[in-house]
Protein backbone atom coordinates (compact mmCIF):
# COMPACT_ATOMS: atom_id res chain seq x y z
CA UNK A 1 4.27 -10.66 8.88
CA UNK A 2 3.66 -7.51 7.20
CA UNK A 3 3.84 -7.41 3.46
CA UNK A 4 6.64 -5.11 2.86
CA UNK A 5 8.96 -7.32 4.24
CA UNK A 6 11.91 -10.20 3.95
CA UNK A 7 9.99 -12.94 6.44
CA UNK A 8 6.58 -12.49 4.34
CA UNK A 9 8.38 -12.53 0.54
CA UNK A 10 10.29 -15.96 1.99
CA UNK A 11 6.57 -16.93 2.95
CA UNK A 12 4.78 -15.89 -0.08
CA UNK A 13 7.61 -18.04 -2.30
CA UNK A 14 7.24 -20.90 -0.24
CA UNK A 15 3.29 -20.72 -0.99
CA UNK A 16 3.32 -19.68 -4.40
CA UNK A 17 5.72 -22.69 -5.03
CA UNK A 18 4.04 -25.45 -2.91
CA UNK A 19 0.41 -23.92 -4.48
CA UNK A 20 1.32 -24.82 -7.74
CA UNK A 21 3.32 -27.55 -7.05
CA UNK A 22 0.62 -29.30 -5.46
CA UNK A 23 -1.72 -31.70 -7.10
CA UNK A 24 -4.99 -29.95 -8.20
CA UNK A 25 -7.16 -31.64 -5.42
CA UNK A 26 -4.51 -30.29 -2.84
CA UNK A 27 -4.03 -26.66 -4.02
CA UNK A 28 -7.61 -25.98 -1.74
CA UNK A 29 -5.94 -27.37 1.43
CA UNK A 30 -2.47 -25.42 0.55
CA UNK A 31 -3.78 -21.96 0.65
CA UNK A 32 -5.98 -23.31 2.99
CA UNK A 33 -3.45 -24.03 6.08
CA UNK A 34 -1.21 -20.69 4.63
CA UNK A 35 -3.89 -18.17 5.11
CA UNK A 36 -4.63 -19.84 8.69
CA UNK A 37 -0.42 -20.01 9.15
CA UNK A 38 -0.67 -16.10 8.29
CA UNK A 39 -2.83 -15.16 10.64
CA UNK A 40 -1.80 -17.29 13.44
CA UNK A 41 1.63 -15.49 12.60
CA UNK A 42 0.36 -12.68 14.26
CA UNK A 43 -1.43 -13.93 17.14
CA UNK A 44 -2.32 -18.02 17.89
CA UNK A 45 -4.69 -16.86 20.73
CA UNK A 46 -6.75 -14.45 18.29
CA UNK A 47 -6.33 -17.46 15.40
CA UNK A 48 -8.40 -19.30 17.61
CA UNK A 49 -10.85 -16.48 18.39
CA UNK A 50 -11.65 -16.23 14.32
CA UNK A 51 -12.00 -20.07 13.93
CA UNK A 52 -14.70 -19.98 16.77
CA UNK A 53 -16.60 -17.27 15.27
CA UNK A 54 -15.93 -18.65 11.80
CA UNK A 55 -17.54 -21.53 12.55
CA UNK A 56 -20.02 -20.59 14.99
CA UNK A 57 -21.13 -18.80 11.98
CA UNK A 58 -21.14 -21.36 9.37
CA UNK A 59 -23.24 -23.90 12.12
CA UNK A 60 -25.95 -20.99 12.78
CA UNK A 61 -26.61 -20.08 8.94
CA UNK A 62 -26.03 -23.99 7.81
CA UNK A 63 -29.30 -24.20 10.82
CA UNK A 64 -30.86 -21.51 9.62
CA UNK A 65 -31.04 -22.57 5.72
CA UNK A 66 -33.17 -25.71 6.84
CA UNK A 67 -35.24 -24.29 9.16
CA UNK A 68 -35.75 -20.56 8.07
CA UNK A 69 -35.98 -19.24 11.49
CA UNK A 70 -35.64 -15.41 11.43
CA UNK A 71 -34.85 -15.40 15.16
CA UNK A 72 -32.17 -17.53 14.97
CA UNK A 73 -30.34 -15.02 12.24
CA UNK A 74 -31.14 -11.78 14.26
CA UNK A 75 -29.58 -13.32 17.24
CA UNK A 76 -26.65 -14.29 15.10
CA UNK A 77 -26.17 -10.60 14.19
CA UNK A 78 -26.65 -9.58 17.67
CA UNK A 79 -23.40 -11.99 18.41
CA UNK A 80 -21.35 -10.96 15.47
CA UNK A 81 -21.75 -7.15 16.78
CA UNK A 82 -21.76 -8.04 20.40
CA UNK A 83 -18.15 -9.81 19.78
CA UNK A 84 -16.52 -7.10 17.88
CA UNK A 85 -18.84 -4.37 20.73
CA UNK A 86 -16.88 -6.52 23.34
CA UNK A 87 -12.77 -6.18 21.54
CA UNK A 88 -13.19 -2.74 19.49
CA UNK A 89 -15.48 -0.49 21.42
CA UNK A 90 -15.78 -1.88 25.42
CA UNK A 91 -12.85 0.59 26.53
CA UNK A 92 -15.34 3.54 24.39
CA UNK A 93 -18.33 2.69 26.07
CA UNK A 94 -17.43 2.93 29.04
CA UNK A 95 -15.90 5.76 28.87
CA UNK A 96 -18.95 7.38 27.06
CA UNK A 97 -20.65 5.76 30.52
CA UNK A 98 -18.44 7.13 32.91
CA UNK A 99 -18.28 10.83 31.19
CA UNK A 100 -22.46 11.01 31.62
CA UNK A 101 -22.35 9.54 35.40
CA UNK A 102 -19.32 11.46 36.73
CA UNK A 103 -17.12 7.76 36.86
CA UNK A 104 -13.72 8.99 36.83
CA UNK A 105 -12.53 5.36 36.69
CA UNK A 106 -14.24 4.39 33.70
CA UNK A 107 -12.53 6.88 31.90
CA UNK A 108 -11.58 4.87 28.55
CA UNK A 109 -7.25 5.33 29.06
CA UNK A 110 -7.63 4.85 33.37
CA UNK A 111 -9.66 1.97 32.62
CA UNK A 112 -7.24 0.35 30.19
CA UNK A 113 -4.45 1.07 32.63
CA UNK A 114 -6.35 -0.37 35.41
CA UNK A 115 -6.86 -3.13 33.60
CA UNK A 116 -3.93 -3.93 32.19
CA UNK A 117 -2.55 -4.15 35.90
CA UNK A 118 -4.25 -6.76 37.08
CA UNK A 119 -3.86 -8.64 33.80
CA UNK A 120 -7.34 -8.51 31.79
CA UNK A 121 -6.49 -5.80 29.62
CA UNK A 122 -9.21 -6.71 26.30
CA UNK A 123 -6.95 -6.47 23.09
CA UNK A 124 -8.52 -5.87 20.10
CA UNK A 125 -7.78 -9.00 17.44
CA UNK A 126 -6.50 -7.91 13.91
CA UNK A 127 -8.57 -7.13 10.85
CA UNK A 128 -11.86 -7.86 13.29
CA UNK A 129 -13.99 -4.90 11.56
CA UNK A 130 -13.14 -6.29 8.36
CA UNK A 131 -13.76 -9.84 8.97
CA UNK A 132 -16.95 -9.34 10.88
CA UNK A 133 -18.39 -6.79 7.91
CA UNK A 134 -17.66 -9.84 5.45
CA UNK A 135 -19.21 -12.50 7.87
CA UNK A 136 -22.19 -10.43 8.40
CA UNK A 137 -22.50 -9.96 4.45
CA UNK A 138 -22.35 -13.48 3.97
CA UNK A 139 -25.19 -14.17 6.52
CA UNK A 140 -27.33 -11.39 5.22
CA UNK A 141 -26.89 -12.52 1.54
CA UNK A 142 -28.44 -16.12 2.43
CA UNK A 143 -31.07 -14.09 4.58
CA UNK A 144 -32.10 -12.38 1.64
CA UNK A 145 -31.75 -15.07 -0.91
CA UNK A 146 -29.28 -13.01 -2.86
CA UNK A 147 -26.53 -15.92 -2.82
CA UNK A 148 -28.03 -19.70 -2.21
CA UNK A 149 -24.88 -21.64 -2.84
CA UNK A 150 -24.42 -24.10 -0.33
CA UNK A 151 -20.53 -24.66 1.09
CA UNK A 152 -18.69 -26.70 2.86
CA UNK A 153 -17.09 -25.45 5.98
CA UNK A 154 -13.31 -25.79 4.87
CA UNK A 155 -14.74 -23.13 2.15
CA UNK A 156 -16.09 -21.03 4.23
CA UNK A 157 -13.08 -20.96 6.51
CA UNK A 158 -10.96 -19.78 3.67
CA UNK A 159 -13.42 -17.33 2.44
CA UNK A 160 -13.13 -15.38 5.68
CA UNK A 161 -9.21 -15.79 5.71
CA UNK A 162 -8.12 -15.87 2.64
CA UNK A 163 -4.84 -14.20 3.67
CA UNK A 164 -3.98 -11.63 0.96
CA UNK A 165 -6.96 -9.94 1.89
CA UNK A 166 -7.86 -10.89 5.30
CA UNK A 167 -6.04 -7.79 7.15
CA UNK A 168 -7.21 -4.60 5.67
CA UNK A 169 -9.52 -5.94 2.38
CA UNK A 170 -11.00 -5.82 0.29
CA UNK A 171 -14.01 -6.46 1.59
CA UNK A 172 -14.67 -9.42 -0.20
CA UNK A 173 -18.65 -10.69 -0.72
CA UNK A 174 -19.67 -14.63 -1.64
CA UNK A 175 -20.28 -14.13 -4.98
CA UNK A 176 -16.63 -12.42 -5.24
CA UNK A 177 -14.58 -15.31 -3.76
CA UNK A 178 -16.76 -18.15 -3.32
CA UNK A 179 -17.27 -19.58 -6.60
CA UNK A 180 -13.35 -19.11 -7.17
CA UNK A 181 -13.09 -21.37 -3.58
CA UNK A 182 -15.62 -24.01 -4.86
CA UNK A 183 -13.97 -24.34 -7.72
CA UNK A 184 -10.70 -24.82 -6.40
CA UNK A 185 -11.84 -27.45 -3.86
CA UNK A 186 -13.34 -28.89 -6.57
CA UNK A 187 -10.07 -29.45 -7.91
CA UNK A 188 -10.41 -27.24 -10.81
CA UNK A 189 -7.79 -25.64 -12.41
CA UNK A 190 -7.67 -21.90 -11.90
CA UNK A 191 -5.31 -20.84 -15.09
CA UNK A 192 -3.11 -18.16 -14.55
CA UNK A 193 -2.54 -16.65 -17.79
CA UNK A 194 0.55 -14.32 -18.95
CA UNK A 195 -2.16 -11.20 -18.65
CA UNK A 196 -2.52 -12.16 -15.29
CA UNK A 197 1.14 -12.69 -14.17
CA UNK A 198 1.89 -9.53 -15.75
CA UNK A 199 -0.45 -7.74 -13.91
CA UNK A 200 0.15 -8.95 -10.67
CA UNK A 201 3.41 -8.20 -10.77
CA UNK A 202 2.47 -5.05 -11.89
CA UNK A 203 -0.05 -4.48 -8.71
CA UNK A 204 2.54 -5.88 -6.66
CA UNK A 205 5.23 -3.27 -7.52
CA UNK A 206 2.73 -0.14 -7.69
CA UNK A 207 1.46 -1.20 -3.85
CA UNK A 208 5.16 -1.59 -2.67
CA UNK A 209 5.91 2.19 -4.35
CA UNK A 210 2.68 3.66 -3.22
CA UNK A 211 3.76 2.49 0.56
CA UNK A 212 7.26 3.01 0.70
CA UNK A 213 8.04 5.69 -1.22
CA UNK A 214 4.83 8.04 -0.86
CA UNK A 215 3.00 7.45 2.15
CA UNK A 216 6.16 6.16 4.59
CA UNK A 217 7.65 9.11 3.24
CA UNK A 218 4.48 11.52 3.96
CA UNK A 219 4.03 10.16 7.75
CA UNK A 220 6.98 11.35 8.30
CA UNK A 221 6.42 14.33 7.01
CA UNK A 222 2.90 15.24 8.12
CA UNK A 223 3.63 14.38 12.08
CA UNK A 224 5.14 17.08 13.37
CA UNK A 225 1.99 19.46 12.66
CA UNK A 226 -0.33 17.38 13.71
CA UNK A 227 0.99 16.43 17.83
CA UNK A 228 -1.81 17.74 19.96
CA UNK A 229 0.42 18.62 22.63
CA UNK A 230 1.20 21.86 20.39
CA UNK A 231 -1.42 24.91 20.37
CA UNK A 232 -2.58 25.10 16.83
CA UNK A 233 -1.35 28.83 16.72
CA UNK A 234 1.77 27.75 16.80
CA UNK A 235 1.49 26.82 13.39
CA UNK A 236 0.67 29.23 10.20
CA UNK A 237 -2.41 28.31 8.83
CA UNK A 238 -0.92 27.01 5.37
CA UNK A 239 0.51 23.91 7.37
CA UNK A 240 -3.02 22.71 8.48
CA UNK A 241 -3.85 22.69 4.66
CA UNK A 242 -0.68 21.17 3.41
CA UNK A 243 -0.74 18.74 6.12
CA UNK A 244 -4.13 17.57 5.86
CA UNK A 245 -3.37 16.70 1.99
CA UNK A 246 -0.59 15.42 2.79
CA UNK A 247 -2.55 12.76 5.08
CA UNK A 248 -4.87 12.18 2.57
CA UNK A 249 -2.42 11.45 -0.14
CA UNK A 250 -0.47 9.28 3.02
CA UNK A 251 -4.12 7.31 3.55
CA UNK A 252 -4.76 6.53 -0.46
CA UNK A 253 -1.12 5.24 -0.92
CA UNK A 254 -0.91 3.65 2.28
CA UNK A 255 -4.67 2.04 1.88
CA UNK A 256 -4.27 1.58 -2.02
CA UNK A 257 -1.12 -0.16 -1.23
CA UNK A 258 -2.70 -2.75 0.83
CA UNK A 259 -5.40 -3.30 -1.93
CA UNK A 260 -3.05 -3.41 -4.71
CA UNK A 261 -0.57 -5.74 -2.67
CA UNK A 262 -3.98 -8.23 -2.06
CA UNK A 263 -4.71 -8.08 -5.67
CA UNK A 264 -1.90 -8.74 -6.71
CA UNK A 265 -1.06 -11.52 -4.61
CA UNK A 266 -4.45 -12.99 -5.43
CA UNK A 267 -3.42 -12.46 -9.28
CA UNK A 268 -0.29 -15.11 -8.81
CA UNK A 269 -2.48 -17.13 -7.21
CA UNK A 270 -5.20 -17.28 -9.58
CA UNK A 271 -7.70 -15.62 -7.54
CA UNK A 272 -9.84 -12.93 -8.87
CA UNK A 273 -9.77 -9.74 -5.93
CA UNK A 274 -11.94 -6.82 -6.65
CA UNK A 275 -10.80 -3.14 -6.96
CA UNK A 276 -11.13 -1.22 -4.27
CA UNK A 277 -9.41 2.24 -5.40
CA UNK A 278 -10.40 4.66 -8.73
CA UNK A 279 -8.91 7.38 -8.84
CA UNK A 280 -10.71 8.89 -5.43
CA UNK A 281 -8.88 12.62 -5.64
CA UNK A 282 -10.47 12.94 -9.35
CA UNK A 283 -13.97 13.44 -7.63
CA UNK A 284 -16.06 15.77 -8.63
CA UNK A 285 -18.05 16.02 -5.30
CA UNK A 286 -18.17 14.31 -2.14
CA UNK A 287 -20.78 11.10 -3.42
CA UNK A 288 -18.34 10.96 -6.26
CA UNK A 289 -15.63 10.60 -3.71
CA UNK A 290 -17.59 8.05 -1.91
CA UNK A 291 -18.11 6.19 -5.32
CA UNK A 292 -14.32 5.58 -6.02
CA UNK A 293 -12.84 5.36 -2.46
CA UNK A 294 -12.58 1.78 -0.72
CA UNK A 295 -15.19 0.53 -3.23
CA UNK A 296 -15.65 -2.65 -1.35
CA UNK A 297 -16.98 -0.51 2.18
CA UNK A 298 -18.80 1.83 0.69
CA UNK A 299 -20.57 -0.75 -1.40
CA UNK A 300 -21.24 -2.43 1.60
CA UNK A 301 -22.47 0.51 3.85
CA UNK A 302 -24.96 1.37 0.90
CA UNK A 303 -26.20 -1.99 1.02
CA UNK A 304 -26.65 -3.23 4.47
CA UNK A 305 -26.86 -0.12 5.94
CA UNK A 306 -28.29 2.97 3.90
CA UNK A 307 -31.13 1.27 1.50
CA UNK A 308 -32.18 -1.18 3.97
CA UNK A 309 -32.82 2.63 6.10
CA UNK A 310 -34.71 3.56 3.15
CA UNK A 311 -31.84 5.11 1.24
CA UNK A 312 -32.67 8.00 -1.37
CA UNK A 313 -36.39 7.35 -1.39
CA UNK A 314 -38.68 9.37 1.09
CA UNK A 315 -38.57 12.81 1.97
CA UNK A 316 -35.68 14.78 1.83
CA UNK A 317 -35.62 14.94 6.15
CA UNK A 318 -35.41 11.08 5.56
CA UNK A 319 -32.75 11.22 2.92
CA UNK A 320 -30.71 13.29 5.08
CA UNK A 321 -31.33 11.28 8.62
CA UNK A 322 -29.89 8.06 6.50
CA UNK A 323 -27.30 9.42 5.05
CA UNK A 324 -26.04 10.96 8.46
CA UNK A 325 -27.52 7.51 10.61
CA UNK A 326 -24.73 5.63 8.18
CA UNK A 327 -22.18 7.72 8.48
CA UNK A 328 -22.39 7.86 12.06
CA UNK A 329 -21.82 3.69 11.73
CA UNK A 330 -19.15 4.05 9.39
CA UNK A 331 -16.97 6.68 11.71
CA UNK A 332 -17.57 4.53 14.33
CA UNK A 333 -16.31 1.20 12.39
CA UNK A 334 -13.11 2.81 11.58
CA UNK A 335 -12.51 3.70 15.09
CA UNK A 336 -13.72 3.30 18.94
CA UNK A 337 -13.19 7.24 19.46
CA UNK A 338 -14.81 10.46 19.19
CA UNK A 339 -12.90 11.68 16.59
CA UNK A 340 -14.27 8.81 14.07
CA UNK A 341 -17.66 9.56 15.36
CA UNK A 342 -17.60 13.07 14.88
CA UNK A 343 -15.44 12.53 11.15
CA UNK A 344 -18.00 9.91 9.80
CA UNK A 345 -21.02 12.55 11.18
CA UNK A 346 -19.86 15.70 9.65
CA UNK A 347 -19.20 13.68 6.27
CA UNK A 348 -22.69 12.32 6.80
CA UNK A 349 -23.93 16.14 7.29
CA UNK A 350 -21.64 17.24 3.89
CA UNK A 351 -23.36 14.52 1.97
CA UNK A 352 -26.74 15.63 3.32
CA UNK A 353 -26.59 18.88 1.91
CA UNK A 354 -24.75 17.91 -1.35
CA UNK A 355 -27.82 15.77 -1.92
CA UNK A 356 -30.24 18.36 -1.06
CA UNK A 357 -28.83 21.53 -2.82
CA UNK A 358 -28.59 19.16 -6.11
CA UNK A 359 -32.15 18.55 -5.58
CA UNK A 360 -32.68 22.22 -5.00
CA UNK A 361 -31.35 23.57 -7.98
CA UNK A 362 -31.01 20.30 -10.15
CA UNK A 363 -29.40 22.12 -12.66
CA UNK A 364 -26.20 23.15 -10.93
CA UNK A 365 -24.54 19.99 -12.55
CA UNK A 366 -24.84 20.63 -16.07
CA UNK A 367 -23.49 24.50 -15.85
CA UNK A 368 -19.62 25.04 -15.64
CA UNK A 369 -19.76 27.60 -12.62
CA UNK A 370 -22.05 24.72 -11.05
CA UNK A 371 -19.52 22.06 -11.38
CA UNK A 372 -16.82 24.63 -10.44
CA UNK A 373 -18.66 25.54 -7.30
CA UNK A 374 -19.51 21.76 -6.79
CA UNK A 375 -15.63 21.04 -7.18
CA UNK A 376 -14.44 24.22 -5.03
CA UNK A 377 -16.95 23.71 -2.39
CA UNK A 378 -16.01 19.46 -1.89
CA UNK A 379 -12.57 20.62 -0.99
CA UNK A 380 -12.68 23.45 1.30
CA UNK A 381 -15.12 21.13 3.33
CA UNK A 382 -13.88 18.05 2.79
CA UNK A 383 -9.61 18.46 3.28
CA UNK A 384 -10.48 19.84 7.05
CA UNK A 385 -13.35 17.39 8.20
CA UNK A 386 -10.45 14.65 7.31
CA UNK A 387 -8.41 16.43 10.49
CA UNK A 388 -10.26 14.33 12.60
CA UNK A 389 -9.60 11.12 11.02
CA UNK A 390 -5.89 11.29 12.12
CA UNK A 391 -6.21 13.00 15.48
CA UNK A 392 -7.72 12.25 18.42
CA UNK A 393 -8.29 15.55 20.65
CA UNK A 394 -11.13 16.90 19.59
CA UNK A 395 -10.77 20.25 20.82
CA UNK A 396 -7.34 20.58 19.04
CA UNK A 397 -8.68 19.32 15.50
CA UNK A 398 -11.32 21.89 16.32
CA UNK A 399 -8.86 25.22 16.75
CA UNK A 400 -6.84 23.74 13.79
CA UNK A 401 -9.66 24.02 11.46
CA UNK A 402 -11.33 27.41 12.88
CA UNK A 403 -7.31 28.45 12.39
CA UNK A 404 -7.30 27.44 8.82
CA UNK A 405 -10.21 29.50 8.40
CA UNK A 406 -8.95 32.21 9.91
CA UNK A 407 -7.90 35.58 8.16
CA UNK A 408 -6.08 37.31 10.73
CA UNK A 409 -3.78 34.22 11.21
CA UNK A 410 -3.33 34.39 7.17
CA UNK A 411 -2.66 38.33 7.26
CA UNK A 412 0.06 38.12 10.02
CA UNK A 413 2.35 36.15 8.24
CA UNK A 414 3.43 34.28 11.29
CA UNK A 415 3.82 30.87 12.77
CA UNK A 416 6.11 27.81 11.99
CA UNK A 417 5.74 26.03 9.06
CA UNK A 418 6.33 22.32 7.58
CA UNK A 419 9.20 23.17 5.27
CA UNK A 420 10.41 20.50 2.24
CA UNK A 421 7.20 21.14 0.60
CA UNK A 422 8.96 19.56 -2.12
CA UNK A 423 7.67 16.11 -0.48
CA UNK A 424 4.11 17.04 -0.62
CA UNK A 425 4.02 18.39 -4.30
CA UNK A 426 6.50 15.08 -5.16
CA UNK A 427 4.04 13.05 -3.50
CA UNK A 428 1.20 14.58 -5.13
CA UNK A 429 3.03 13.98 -8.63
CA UNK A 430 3.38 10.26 -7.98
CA UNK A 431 -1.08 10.08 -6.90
CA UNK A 432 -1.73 11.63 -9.50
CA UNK A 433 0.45 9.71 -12.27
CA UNK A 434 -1.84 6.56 -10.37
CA UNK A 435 -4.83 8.36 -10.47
CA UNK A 436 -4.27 8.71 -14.11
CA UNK A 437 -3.52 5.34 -15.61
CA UNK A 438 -6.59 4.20 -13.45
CA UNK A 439 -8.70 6.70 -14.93
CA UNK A 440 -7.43 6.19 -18.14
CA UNK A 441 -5.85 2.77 -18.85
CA UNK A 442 -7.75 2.49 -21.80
CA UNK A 443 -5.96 4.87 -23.51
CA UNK A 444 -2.76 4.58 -21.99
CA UNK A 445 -2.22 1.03 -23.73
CA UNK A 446 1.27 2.38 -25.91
CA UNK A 447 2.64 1.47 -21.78
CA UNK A 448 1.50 -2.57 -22.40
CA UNK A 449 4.47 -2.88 -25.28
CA UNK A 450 6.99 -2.18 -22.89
CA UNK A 451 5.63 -5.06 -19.93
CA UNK A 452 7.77 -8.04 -22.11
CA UNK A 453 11.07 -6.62 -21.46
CA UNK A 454 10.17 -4.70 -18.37
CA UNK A 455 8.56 -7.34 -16.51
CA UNK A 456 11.93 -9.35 -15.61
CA UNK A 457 12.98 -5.66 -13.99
CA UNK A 458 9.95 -5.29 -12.39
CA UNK A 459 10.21 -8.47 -10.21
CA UNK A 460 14.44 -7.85 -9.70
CA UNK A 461 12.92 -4.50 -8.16
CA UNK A 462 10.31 -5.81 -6.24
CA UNK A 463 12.92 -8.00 -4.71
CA UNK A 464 15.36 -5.20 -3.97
CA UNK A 465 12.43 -2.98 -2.34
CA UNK A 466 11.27 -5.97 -0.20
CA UNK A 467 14.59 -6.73 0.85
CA UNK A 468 15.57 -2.93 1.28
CA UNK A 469 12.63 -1.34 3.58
CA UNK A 470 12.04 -4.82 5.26
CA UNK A 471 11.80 -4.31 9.20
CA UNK A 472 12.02 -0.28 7.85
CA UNK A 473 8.24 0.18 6.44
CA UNK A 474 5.87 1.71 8.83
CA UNK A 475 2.20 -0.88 9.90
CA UNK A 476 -0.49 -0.21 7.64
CA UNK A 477 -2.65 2.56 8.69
CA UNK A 478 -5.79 0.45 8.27
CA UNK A 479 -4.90 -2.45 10.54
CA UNK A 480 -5.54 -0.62 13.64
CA UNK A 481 -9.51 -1.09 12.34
């Protein structure tokens, strides 16, 4: 059930009603068995897959708090990354394999083909990356002593699939969600105040826009420049630009969506989800970027991956080789291909030497030409390193960008272009008015004395947009991790 959509606003009602219908020592089990309906929507077999590791999980930790036996938690780790190794990146490795020892058939596409024919093709189970990362932070939180609360495992089962976020985050940690859960097993009330219908609703309009309207719309639009099977020089240089914003813009609506959608969804509820978007295209350098895009990952790459490498302490060859070592991991957990490799390395390698030129000239950052610089500098680098986030051929993301570059291509005037760039610059209007009232909510509080009266039209159009694009709206760009 996707979220833009009839079947899942039919679904949602039917929860929302029973939820707080339901006697307060029932609402646990209610959102309970609809977050495992949810899933199981998609896929019984895979249902089954995450209750196994789910409670694999809880049994190994649960043995592991009264006995303290490191080995027992590193082998757990080992599992968690062997399972997801095994769905997500088996088809990559062995291609990787077969590419160093000359094995045409384990070529990663031949392989799948081969194996799809004789009927043990591996499929890769939804939202895996996402519920693995928030297993594995659950397990390294009790390893570390950081969160000691002891759970039942009906809790822990609806930590990990707590449905409004269990398909593209937010990455949610125990001390986000779990004291909410314990409470509401507890048979607690979790009050919903006025505030917090209001701005639920809100969320839940802004994420149905933001998909829709701006980053359905920008897809669309962005495609045609970026098929592989067309030489780069077809194109005039301009388009690789424009359409490489345009993805961006497509990945923060289409990704912001999602997280605005969970939030709000958690809102009615009565659940408390975290924010994972603020105002990322308002960065003043790549970190910054990194600072205000998918909160929840790079929160969690910085602390299970980059400090426990030694993160900004050390030398500056040691700075660099962690910030590169996590990028490397982070490419590679968006995506079992070389293209995320190489896109989460060279943003590794642009954060490297961000890090060491401010150390360099340390005072680069309180002179306007150095935060001019700083700001010219992020986006010339960073808008074509973000090619190979949406396409896989290497060596065609490769010409694009050494085309954008190129002045000859600019001086001879030539090439196809996009055309409409009315939808980019409209789309860019409608990020930006988001990026703003995030930035700035605080002072954008004359827009709260309209939500009485507004509110009622707000839901009416939620309704009409759900009912309008449902079956129309494209997947979620982030469920494919």
């Amino acid at each position: 059930m996707l979220f833009v959509s009839s079947e899942f606003l039919i679904f949602f009602i039917i929860v929302y009603l029973l939820y707080w219908a339901a006697p307060l020592a029932w609402r646990f089990y209610v959102l309970l068995a609809a977050s495992l309906f949810f899933y199981m929507s998609w896929s019984p077999l895979f249902a089954l897959h995450l209750l196994a590791v789910i409670v694999i999980n809880y049994y190994v930790l649960e043995l592991y708090r009264r006995t303290s036996w490191k080995g027992l938690f590193v082998a757990l780790q080992i599992a968690n990354v062997a399972n997801i190794a095994v769905f997500k990146y088996f088809y990559f490795i062995a291609g990787t394999l077969g590419f160093l020892f000359g094995i045409d058939a384990w070529h990663a596409d031949q392989l799948r083909l081969s194996m799809r024919a004789h009927g043990n093709e591996i499929l890769l189970p939804l939202a895996i990356s996402f519920y693995t990362f928030q297993i594995m932070s659950y397990g390294i939180d009790l390893y570390r002593r950081t969160y000691t609360e002891k759970h039942s495992l009906t809790e822990f089962i609806l930590f990990i699939s707590f449905f409004p976020q269990l398909i593209a985050g937010p990455i949610m940690r125990a001390d986000d969600l779990m004291p909410q859960i314990a409470r509401l097993k507890a048979g607690h009330d979790l009050l919903i105040e006025p505030e917090q219908l209001r701005r639920g609703l809100w969320l839940l309009l802004a994420g149905i826009f933001k998909k829709v309207v701006i980053a359905d719309t920008l897809l669309i639009w962005t495609m045609p420049a970026m098929q592989s099977s067309v030489p780069a020089a077809t194109w005039h240089p301009v388009v690789f630009w424009q359409a490489s914003l345009g993805f961006l813009f497509m990945l923060y609506a289409d990704f912001s969506a999602y997280s605005d959608l969970a939030r709000g969804f958690g809102h009615l509820l009565g659940i408390q989800v975290p924010l994972n978007f603020q105002a990322p295209f308002f960065m003043k350098s790549i970190s910054d970027f990194w600072r205000r895009w998918h909160l929840t990952f790079s929160f969690w790459i910085r602390d299970y991956i980059f400090i426990p490498l030694g993160g900004s302490r050390g030398g500056n060859w040691q700075v660099v080789r962690n910030l590169i070592l996590t990028f490397f991991l982070a490419g590679l957990w968006h995506g079992a291909s070389n293209n995320f490799v190489i896109w989460g390395t060279l943003m590794g390698i642009l954060l490297a030497l961000e890090s060491q030129t401010f150390r360099w000239f340390p005072e680069w950052p309180r002179r306007w030409y150095g935060r001019f610089a700083r700001l010219l500098v992020t986006w010339l680098f960073f808008v074509p390193v973000t090619l190979f986030f949406f396409v896989k051929d290497v060596a065609w993301t490769l010409s694009a960008i050494v085309w954008m570059f190129n002045p000859l291509a600019w001086l001879a005037n030539a090439g196809n272009s996009l055309g409409n760039f009315e939808t980019l610059m409209g789309s860019a209007l409608a990020v930006i008015c988001f990026h703003l009232y995030d930035e700035y909510k605080e002072n954008l509080q004359i827009v709260r004395r309209f939500e009485g009266w507004l509110l009622p039209l707000a839901a009416l159009i939620l309704i009409g947009m759900l009912l309008e694009f449902s079956g129309k709206s494209q997947d979620f760009f982030y469920f494919q991790f």
